[in-house]
PDB file of N, CA and C in Angstrom:
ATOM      1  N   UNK A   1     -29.995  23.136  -8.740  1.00  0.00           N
ATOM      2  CA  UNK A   1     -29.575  22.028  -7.932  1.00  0.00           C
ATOM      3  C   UNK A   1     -28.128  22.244  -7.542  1.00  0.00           C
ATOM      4  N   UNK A   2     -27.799  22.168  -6.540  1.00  0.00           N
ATOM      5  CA  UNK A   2     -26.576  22.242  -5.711  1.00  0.00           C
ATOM      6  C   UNK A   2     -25.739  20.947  -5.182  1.00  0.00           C
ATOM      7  N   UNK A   3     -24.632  20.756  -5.734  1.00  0.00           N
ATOM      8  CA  UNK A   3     -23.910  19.347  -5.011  1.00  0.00           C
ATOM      9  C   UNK A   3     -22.664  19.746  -3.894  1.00  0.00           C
ATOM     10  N   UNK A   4     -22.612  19.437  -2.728  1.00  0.00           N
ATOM     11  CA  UNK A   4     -21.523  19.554  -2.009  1.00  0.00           C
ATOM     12  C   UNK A   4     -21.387  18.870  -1.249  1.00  0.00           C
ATOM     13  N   UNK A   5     -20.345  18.350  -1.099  1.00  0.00           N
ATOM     14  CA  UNK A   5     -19.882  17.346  -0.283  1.00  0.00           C
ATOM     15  C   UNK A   5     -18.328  16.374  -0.184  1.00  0.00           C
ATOM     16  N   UNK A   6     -17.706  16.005   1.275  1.00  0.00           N
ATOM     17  CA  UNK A   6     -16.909  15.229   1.114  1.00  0.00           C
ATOM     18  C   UNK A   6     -16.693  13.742   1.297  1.00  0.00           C
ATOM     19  N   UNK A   7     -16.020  13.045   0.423  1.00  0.00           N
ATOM     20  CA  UNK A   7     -16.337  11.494  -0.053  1.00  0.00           C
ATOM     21  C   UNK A   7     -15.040  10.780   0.273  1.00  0.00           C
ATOM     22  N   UNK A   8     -14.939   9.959   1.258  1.00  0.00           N
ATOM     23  CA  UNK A   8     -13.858   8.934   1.284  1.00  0.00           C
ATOM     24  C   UNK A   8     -13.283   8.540  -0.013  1.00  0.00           C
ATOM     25  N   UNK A   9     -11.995   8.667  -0.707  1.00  0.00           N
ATOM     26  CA  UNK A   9     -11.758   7.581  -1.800  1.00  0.00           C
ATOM     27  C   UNK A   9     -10.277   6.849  -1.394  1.00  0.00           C
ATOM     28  N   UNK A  10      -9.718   5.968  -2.255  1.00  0.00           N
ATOM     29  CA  UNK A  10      -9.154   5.248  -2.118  1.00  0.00           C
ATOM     30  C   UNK A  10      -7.445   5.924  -2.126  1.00  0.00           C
ATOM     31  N   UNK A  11      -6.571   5.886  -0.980  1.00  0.00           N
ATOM     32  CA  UNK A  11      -5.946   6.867  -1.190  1.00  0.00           C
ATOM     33  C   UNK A  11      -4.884   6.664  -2.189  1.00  0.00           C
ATOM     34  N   UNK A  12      -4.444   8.332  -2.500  1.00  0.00           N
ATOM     35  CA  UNK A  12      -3.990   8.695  -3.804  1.00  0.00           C
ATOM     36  C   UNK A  12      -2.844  10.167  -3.177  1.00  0.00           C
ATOM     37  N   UNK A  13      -1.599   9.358  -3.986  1.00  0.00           N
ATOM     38  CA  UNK A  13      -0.406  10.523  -3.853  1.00  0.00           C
ATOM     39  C   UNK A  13      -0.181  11.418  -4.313  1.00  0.00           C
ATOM     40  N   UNK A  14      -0.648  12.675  -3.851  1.00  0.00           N
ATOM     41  CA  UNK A  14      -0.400  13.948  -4.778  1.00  0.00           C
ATOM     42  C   UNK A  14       1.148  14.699  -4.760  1.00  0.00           C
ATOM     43  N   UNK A  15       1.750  14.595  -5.922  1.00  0.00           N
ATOM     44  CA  UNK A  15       2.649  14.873  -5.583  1.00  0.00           C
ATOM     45  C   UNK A  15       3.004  16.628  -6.061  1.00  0.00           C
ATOM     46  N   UNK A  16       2.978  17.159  -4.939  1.00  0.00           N
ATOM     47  CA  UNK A  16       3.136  18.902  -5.188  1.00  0.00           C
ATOM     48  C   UNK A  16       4.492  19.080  -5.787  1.00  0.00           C
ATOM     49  N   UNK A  17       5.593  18.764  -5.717  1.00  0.00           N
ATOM     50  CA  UNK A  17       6.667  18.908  -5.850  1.00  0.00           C
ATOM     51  C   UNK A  17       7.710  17.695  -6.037  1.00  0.00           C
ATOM     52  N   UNK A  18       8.888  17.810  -6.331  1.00  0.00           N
ATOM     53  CA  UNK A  18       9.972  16.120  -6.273  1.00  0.00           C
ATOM     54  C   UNK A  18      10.005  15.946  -4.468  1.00  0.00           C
ATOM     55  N   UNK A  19      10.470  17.154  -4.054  1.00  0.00           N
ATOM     56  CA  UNK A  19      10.456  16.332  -2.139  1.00  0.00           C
ATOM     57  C   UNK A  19       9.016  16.544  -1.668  1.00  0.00           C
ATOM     58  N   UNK A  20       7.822  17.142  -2.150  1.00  0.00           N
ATOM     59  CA  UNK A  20       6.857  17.268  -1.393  1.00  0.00           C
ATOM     60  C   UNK A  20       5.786  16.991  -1.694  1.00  0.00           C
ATOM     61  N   UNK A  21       5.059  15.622  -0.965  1.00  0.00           N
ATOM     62  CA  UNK A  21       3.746  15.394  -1.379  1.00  0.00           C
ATOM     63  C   UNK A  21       3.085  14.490  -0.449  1.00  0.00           C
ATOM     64  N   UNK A  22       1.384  14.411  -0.595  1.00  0.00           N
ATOM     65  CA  UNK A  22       0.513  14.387   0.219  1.00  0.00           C
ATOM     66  C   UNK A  22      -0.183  12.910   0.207  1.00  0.00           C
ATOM     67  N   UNK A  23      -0.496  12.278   1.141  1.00  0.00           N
ATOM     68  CA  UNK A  23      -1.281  10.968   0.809  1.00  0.00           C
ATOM     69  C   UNK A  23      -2.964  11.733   0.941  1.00  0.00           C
ATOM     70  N   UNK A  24      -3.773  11.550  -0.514  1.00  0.00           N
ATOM     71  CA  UNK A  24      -5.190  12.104  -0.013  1.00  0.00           C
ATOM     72  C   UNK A  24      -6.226  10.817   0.235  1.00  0.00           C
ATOM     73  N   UNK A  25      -7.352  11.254   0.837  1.00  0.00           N
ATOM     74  CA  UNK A  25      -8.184   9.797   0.792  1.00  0.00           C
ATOM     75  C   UNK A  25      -9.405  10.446   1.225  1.00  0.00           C
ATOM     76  N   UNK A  26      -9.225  11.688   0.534  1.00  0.00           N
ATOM     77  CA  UNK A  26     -10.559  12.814   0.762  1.00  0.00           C
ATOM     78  C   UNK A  26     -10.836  13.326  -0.894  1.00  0.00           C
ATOM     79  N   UNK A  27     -11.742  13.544  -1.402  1.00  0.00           N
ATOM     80  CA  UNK A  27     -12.188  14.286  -1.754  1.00  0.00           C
ATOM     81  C   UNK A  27     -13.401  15.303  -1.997  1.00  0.00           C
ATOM     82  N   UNK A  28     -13.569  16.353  -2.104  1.00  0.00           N
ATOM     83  CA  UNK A  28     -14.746  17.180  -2.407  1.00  0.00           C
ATOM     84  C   UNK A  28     -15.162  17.466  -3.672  1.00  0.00           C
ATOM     85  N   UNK A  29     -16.605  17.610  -3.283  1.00  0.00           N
ATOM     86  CA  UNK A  29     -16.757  17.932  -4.706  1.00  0.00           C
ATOM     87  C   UNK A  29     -18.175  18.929  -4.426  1.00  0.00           C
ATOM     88  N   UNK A  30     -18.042  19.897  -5.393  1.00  0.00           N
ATOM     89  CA  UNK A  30     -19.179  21.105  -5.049  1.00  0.00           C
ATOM     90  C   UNK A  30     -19.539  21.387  -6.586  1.00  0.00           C
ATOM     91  N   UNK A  31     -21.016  20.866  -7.040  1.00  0.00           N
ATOM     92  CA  UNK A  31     -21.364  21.336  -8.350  1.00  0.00           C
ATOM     93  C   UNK A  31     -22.772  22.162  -8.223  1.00  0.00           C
ATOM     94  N   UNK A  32     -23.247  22.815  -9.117  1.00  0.00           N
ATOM     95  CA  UNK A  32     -24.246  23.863  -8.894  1.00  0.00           C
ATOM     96  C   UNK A  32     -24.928  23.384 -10.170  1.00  0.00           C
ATOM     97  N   UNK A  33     -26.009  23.195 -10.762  1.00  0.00           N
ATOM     98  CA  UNK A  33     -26.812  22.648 -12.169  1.00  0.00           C
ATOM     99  C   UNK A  33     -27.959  23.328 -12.230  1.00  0.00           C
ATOM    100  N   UNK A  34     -28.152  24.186 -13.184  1.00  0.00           N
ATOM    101  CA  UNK A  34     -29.470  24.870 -13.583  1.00  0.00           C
ATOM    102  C   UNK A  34     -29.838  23.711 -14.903  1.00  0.00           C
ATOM    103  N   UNK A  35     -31.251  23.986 -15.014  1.00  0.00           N
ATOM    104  CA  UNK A  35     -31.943  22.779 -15.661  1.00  0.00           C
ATOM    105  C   UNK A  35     -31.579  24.070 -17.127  1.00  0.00           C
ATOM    106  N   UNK A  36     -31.518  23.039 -18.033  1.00  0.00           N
ATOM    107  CA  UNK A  36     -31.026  23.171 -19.224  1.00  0.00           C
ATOM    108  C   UNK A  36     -29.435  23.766 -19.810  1.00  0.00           C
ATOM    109  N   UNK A  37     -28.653  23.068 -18.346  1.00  0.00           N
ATOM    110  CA  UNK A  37     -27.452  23.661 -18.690  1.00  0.00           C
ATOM    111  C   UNK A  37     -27.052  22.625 -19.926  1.00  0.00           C
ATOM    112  N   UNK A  38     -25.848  23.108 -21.245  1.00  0.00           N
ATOM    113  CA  UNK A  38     -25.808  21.133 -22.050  1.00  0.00           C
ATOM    114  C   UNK A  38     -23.898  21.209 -21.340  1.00  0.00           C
ATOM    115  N   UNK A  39     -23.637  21.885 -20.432  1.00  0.00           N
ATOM    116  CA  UNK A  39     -22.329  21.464 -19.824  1.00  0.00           C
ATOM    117  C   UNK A  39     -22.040  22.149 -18.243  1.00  0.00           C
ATOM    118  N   UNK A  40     -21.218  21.509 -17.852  1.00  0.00           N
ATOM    119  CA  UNK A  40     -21.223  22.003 -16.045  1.00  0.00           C
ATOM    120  C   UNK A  40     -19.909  21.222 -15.833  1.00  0.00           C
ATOM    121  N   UNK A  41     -19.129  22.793 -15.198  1.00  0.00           N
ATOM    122  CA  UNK A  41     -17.963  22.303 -14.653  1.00  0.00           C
ATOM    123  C   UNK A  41     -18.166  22.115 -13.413  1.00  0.00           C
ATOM    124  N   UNK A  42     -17.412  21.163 -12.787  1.00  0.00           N
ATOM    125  CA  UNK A  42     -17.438  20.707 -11.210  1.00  0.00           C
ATOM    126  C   UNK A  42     -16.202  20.883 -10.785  1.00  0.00           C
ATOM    127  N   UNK A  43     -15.882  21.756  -9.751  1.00  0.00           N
ATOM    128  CA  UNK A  43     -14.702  22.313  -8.980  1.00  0.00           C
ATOM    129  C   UNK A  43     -14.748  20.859  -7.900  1.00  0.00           C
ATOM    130  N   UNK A  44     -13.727  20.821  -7.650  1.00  0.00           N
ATOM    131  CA  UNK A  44     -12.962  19.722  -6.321  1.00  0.00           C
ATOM    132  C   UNK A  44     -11.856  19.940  -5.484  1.00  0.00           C
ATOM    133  N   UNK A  45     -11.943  19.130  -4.980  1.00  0.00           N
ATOM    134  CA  UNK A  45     -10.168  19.202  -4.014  1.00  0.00           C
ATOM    135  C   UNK A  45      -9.869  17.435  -3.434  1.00  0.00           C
ATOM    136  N   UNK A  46      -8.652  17.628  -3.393  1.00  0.00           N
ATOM    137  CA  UNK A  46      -8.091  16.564  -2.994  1.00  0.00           C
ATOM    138  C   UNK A  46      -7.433  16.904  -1.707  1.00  0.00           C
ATOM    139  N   UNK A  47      -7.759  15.686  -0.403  1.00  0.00           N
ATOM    140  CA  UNK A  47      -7.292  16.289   0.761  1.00  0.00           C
ATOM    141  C   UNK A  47      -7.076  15.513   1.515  1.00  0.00           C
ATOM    142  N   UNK A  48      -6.163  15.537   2.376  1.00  0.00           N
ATOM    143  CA  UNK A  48      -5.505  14.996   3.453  1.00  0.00           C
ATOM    144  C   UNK A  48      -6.694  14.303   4.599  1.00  0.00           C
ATOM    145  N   UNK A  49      -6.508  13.027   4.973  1.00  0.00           N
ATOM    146  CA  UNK A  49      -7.464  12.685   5.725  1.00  0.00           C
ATOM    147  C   UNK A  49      -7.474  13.307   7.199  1.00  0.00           C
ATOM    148  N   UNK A  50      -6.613  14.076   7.542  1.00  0.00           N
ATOM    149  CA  UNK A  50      -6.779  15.789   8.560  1.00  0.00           C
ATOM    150  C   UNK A  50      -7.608  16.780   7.884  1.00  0.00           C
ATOM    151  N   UNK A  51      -8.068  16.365   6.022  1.00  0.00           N
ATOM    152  CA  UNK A  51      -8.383  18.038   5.925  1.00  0.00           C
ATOM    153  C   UNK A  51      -7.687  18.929   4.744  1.00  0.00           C
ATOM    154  N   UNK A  52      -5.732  18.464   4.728  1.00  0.00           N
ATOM    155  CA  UNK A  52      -5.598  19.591   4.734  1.00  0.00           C
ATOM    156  C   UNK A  52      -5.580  19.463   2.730  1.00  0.00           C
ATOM    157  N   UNK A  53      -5.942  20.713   2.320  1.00  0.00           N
ATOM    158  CA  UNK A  53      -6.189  20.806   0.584  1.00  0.00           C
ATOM    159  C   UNK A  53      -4.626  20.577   0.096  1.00  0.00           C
ATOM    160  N   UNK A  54      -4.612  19.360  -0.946  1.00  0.00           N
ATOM    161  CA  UNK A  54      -3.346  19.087  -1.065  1.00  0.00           C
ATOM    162  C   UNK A  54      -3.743  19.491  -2.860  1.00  0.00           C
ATOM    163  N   UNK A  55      -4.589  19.130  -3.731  1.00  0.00           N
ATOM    164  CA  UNK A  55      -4.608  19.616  -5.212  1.00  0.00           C
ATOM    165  C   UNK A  55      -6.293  20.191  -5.236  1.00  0.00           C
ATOM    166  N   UNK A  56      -6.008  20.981  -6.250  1.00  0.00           N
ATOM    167  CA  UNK A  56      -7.623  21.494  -6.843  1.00  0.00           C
ATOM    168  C   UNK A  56      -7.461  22.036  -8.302  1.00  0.00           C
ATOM    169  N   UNK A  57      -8.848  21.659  -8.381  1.00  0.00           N
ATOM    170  CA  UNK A  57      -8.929  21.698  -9.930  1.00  0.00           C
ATOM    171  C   UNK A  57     -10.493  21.738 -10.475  1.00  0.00           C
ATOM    172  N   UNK A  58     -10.782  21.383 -11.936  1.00  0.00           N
ATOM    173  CA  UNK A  58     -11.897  21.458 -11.513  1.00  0.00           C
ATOM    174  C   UNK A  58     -11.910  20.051 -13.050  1.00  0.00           C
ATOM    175  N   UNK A  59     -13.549  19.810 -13.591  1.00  0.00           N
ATOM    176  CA  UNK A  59     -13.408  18.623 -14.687  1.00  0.00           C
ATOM    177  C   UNK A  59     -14.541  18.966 -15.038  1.00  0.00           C
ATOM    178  N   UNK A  60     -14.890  18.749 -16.394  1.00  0.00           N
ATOM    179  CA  UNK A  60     -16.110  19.332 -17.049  1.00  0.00           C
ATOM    180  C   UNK A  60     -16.885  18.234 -17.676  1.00  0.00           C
ATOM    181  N   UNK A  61     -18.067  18.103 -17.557  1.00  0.00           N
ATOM    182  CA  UNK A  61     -19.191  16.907 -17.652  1.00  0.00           C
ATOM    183  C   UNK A  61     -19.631  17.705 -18.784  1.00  0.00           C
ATOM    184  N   UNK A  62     -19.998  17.158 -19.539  1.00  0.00           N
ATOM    185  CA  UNK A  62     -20.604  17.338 -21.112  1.00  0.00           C
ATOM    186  C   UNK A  62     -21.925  16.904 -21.152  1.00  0.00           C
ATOM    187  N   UNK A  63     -22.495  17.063 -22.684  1.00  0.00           N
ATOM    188  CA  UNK A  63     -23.834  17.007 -22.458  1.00  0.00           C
ATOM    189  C   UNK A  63     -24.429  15.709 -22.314  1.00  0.00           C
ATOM    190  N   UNK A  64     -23.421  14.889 -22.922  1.00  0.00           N
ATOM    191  CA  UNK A  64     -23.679  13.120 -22.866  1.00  0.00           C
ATOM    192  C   UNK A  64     -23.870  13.294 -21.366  1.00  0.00           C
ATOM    193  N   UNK A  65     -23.311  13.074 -21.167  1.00  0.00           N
ATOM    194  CA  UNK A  65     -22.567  12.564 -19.464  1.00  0.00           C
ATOM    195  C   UNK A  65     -23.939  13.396 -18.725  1.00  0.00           C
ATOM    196  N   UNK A  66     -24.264  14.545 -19.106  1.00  0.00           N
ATOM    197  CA  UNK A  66     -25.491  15.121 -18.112  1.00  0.00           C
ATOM    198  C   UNK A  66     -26.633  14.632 -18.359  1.00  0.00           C
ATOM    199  N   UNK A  67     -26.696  13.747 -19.482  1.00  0.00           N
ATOM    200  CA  UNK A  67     -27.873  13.272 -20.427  1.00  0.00           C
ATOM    201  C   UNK A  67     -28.486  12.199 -19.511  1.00  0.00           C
ATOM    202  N   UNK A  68     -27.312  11.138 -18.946  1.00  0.00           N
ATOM    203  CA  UNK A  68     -27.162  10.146 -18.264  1.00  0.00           C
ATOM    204  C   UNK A  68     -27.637  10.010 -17.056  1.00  0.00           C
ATOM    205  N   UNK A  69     -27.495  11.828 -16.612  1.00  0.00           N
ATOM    206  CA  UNK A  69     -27.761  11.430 -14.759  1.00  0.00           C
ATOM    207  C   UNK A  69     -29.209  11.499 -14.559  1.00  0.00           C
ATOM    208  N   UNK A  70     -29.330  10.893 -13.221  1.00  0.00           N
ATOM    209  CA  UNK A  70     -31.027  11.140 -13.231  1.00  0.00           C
ATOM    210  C   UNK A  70     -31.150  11.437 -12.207  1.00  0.00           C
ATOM    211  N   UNK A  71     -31.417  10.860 -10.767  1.00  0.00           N
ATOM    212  CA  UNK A  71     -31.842  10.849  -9.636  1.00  0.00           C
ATOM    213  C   UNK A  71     -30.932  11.140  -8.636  1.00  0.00           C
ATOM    214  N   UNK A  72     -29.739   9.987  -9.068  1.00  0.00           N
ATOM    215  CA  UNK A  72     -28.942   9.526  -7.985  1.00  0.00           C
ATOM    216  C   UNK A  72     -27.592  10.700  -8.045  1.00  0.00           C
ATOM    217  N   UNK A  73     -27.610  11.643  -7.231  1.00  0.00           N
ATOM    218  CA  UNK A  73     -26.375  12.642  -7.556  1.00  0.00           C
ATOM    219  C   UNK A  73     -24.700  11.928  -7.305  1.00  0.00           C
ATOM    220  N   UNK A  74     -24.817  10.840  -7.029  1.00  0.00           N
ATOM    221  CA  UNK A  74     -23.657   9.783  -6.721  1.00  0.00           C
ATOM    222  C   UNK A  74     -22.781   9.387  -7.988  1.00  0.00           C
ATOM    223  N   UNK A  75     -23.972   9.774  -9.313  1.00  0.00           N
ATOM    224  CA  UNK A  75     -23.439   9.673 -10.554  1.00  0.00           C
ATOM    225  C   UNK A  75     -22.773  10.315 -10.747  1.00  0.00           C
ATOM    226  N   UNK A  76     -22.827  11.857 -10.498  1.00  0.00           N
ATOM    227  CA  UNK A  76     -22.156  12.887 -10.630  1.00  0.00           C
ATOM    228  C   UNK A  76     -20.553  12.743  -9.335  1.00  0.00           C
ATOM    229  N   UNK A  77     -20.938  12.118  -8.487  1.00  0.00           N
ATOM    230  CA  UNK A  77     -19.149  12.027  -7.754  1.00  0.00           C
ATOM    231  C   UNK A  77     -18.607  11.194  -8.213  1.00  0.00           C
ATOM    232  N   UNK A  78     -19.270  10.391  -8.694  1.00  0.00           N
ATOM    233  CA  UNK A  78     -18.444   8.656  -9.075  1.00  0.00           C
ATOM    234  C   UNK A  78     -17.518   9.278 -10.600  1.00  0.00           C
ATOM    235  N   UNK A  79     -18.660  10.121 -11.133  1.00  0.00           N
ATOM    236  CA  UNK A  79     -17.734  10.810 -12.727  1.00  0.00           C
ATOM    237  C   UNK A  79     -16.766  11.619 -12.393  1.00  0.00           C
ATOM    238  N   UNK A  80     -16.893  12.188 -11.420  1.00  0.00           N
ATOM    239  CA  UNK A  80     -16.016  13.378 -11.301  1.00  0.00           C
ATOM    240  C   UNK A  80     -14.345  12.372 -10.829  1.00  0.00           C
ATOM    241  N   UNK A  81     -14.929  11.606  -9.871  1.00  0.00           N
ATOM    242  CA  UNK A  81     -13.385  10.471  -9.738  1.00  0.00           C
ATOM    243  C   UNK A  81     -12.777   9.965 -10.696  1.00  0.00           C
ATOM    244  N   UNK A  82     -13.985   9.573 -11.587  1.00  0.00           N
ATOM    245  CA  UNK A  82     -13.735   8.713 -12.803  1.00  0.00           C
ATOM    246  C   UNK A  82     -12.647   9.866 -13.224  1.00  0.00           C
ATOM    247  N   UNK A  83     -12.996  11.107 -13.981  1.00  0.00           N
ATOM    248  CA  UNK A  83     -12.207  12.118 -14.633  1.00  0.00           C
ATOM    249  C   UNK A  83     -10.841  13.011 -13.800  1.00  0.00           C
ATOM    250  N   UNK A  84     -10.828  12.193 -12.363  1.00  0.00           N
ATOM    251  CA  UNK A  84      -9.827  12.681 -12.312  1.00  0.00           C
ATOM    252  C   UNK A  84      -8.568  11.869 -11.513  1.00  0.00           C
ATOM    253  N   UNK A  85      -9.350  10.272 -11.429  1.00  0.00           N
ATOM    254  CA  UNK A  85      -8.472   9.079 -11.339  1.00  0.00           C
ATOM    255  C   UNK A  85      -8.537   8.398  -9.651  1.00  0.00           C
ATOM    256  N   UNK A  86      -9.423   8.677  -9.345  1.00  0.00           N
ATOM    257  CA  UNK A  86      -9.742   8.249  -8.020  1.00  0.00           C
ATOM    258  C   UNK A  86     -10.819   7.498  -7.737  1.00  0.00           C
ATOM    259  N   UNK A  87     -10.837   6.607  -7.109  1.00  0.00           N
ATOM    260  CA  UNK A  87     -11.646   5.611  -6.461  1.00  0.00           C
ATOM    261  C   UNK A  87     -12.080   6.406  -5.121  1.00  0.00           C
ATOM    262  N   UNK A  88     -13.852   6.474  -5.557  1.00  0.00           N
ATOM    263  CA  UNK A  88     -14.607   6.416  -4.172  1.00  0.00           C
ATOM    264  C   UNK A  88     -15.185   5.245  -3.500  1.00  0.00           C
ATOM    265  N   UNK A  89     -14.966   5.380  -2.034  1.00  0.00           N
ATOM    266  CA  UNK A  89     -14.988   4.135  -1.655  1.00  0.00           C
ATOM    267  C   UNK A  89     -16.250   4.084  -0.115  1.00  0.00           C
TER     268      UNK A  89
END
């Protein structure tokens, strides 16, 4: 199973530097899940509502947390915000 996609969230100041930083109100998120994985990291980005990639990183879902999802792959973006402090909206 394959997740990719980009999600409006609530915007959020990344700050690259003391003089330089980005308002985002984008993020992505691209996860890949083979059945019987018991953990899966999910790579992201945070981005400029032009686009442009202002942070990346990635956040790791455990086996609880994979235990949980079922159907709705929305679980899996809503966690990934959750873990990295952003509101999807």
């Amino acid at each position: 199973m394959a997740l990719h996609g980009y999600y409006d969230i609530t915007p959020f100041t990344v700050n690259v530097t003391p003089l330089k930083s980005y308002d985002c109100t984008q993020i992505t998120v691209s996860a890949t899940y083979s059945i019987g994985q018991s953990q899966m990291w999910v790579p992201f980005i945070l981005a400029t509502a032009d686009g442009i990639p202002a942070y990346s990183d990635q956040v790791l879902i455990d086996e609880s947390e994979l235990a949980q999802w079922g159907t709705d792959d929305m679980y899996i973006v809503d966690l990934v915000c959750s873990k990295v402090g952003v509101t999807r909206v």
